[in-house]
PDB file of N, CA and C in Angstrom:
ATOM      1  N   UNK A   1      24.859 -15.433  15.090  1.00  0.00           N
ATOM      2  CA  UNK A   1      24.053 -14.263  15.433  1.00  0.00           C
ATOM      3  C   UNK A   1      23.564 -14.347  16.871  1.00  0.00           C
ATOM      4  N   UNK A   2      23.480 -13.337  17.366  1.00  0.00           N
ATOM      5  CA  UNK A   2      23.001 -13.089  19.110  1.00  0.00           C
ATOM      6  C   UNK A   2      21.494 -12.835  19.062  1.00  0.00           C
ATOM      7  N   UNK A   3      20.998 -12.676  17.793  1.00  0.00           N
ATOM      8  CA  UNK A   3      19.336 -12.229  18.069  1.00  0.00           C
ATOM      9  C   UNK A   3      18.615 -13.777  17.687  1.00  0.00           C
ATOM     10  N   UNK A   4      17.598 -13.361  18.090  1.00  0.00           N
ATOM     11  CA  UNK A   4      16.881 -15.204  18.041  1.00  0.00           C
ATOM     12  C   UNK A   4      15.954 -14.892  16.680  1.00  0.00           C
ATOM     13  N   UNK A   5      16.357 -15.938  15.848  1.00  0.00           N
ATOM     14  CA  UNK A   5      15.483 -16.033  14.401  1.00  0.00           C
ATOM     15  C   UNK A   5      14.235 -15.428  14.213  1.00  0.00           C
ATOM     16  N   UNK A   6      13.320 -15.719  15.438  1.00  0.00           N
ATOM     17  CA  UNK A   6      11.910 -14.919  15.601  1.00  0.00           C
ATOM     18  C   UNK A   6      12.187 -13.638  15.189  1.00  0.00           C
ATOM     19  N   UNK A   7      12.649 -12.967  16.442  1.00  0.00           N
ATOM     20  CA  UNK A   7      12.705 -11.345  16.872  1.00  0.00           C
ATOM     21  C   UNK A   7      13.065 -10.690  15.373  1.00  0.00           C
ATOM     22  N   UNK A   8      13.911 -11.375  15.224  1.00  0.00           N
ATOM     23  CA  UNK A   8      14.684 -10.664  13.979  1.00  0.00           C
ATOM     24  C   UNK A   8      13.843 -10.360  12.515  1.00  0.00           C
ATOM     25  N   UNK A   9      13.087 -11.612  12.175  1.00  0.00           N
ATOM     26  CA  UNK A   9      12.250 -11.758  11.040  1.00  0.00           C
ATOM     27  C   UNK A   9      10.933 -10.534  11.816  1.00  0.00           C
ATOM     28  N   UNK A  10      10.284 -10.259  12.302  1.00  0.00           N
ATOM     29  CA  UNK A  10       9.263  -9.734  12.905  1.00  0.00           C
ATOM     30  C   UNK A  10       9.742  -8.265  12.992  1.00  0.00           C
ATOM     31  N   UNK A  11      11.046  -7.847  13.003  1.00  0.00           N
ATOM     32  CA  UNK A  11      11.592  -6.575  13.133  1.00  0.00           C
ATOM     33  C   UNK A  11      11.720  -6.187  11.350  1.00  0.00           C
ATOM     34  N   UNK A  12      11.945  -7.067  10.967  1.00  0.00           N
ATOM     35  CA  UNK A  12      12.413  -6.884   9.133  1.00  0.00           C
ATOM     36  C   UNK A  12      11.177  -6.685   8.682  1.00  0.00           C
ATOM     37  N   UNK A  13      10.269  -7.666   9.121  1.00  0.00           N
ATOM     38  CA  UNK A  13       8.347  -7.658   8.740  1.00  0.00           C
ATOM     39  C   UNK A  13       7.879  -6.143   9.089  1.00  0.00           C
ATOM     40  N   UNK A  14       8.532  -5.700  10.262  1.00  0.00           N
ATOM     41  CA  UNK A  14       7.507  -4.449  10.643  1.00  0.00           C
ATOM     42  C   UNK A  14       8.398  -3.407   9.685  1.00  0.00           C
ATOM     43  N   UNK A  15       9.712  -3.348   9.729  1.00  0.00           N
ATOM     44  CA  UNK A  15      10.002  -2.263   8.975  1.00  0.00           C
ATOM     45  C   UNK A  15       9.880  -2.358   7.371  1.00  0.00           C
ATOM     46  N   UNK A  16       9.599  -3.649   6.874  1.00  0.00           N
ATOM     47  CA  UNK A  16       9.271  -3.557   5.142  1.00  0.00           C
ATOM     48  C   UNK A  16       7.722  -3.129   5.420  1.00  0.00           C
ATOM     49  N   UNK A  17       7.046  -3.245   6.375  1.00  0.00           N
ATOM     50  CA  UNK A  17       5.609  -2.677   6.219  1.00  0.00           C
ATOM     51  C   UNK A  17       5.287  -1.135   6.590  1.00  0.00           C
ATOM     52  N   UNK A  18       6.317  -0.993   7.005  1.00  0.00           N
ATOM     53  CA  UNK A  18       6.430   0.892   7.124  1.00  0.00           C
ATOM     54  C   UNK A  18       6.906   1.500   6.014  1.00  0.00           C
ATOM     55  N   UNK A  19       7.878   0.815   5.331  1.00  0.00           N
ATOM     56  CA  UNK A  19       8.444   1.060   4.214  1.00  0.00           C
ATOM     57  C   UNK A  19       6.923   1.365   3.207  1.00  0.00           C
ATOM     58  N   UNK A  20       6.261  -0.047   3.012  1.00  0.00           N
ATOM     59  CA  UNK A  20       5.061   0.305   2.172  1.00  0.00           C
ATOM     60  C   UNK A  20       4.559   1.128   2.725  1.00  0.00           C
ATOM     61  N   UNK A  21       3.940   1.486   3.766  1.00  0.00           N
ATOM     62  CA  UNK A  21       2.958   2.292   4.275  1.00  0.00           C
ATOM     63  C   UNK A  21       3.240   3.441   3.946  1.00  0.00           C
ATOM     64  N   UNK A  22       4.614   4.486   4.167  1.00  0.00           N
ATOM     65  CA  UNK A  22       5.160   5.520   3.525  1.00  0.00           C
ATOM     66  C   UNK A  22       5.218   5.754   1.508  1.00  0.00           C
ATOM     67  N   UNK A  23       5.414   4.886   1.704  1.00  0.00           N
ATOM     68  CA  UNK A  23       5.349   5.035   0.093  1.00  0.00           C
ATOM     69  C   UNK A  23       4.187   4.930  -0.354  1.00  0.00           C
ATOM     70  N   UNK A  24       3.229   4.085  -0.141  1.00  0.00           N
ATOM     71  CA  UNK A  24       1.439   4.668  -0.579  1.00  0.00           C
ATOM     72  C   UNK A  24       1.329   5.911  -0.008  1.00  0.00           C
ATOM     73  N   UNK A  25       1.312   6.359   0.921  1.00  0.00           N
ATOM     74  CA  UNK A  25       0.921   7.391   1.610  1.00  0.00           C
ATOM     75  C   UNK A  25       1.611   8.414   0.420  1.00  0.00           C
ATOM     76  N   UNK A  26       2.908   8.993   0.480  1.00  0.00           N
ATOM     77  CA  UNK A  26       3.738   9.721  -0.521  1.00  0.00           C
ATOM     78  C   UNK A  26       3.002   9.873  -2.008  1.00  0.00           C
ATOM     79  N   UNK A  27       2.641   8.524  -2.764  1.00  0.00           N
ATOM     80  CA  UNK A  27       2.314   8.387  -3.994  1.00  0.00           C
ATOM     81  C   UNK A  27       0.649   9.314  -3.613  1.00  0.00           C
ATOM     82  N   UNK A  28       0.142   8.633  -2.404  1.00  0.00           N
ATOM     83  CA  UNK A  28      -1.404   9.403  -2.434  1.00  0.00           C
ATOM     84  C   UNK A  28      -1.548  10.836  -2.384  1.00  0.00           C
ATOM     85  N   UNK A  29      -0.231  11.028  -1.480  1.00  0.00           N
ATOM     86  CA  UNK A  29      -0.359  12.938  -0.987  1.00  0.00           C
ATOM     87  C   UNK A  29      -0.270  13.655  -2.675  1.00  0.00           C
ATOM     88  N   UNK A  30       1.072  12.842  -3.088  1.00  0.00           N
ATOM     89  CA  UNK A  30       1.177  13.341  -4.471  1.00  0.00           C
ATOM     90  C   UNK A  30       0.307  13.207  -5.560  1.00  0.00           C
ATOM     91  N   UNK A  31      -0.838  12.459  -6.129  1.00  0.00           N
ATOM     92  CA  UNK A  31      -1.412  12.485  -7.143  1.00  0.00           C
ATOM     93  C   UNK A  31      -2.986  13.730  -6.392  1.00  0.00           C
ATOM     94  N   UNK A  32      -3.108  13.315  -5.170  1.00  0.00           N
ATOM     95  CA  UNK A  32      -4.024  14.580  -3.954  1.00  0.00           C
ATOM     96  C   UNK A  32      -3.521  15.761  -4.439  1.00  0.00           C
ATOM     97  N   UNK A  33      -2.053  16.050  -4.116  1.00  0.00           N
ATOM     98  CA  UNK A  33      -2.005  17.795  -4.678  1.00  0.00           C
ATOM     99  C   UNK A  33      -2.065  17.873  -6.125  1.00  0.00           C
ATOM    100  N   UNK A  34      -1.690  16.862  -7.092  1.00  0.00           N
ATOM    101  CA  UNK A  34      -1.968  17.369  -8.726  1.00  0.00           C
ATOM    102  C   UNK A  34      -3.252  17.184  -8.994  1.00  0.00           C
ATOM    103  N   UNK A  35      -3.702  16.513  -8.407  1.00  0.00           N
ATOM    104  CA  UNK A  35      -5.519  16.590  -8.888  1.00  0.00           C
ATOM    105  C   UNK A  35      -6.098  18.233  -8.150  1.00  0.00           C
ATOM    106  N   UNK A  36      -5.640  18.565  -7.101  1.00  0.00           N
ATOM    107  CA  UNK A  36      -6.352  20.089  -6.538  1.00  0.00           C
ATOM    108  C   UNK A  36      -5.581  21.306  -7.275  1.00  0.00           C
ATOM    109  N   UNK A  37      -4.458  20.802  -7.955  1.00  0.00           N
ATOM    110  CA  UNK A  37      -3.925  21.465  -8.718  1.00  0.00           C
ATOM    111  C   UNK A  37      -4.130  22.120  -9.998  1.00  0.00           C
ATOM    112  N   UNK A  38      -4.423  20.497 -10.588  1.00  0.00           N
ATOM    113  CA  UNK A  38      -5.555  20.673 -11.790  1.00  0.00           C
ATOM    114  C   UNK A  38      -6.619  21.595 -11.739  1.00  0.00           C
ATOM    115  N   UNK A  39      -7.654  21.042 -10.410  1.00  0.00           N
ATOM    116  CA  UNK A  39      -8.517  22.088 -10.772  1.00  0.00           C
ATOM    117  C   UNK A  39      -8.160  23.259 -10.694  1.00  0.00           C
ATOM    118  N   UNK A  40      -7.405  23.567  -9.679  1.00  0.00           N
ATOM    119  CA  UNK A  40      -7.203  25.248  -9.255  1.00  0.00           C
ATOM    120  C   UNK A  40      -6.999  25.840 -10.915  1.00  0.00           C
ATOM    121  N   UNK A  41      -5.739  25.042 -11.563  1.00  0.00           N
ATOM    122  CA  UNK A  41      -5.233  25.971 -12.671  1.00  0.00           C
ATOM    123  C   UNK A  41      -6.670  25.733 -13.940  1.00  0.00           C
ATOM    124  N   UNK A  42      -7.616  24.694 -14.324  1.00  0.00           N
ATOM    125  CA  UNK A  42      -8.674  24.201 -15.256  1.00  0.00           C
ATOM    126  C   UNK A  42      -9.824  25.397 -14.912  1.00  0.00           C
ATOM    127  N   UNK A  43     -10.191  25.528 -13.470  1.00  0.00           N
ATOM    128  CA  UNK A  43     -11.367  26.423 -12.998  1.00  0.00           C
ATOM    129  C   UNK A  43     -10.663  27.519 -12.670  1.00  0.00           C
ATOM    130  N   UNK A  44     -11.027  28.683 -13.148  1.00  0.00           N
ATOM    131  CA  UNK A  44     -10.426  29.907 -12.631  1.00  0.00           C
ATOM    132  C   UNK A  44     -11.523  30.430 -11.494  1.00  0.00           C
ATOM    133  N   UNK A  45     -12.452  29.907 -11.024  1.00  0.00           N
ATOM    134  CA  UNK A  45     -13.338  30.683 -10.633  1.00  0.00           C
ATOM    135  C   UNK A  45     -12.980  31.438  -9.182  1.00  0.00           C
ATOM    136  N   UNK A  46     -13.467  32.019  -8.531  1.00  0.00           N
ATOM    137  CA  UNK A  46     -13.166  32.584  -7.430  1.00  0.00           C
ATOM    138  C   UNK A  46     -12.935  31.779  -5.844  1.00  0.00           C
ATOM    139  N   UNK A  47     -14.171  30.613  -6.037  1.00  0.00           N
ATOM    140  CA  UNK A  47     -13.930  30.162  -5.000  1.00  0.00           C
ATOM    141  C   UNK A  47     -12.694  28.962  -4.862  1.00  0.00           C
ATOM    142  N   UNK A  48     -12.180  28.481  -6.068  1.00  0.00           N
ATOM    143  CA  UNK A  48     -11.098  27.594  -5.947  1.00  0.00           C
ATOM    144  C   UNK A  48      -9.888  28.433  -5.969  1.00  0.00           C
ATOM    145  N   UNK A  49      -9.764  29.682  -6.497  1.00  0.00           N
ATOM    146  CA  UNK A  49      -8.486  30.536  -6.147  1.00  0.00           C
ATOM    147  C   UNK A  49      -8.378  30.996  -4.681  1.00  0.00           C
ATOM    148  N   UNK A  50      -9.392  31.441  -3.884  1.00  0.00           N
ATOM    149  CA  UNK A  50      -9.669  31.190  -2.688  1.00  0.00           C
ATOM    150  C   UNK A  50      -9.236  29.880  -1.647  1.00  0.00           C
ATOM    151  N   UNK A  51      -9.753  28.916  -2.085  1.00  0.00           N
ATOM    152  CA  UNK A  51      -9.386  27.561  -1.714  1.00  0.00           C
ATOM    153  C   UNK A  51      -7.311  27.503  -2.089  1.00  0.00           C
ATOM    154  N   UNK A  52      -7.246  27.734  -3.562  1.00  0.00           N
ATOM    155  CA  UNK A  52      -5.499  27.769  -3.013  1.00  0.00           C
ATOM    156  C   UNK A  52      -5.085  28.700  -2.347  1.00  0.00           C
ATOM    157  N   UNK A  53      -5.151  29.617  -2.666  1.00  0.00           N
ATOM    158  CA  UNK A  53      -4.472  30.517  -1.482  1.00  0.00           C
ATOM    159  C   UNK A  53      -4.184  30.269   0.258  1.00  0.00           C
ATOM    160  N   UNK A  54      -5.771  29.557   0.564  1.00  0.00           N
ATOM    161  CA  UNK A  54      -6.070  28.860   1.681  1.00  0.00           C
ATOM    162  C   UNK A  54      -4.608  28.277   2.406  1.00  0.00           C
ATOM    163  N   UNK A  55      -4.993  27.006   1.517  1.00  0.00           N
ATOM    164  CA  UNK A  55      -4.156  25.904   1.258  1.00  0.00           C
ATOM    165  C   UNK A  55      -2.277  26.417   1.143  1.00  0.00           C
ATOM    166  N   UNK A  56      -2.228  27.202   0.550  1.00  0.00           N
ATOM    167  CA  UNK A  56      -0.855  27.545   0.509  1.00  0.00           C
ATOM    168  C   UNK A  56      -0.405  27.732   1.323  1.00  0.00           C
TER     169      UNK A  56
END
């Protein structure tokens, strides 16, 4: 190999930690919109139909 053992492990380290970082992030956005979801469809009231529409 032409790359030096360091560089290489430290490049694999940063991209398996982006890897996690995207995927919490993804799992958070997603359980974030079914919980505002929930309420929107549980509360009918005016100001959370307001709030989705917003949001949409």
């Amino acid at each position: 190999m032409c790359w030096p053992h360091q560089i290489f492990s430290i490049k694999n380290l940063s991209i398996f930690f982006l890897n996690v970082f995207i995927s919490i992030s993804l799992i958070l956005l997603g359980n974030l919109l079914k919980s505002l979801r929930d309420i929107t469809v549980g509360d009918k009231s005016d100001s959370f139909n307001l709030f989705a529409s917003i949001c949409s």
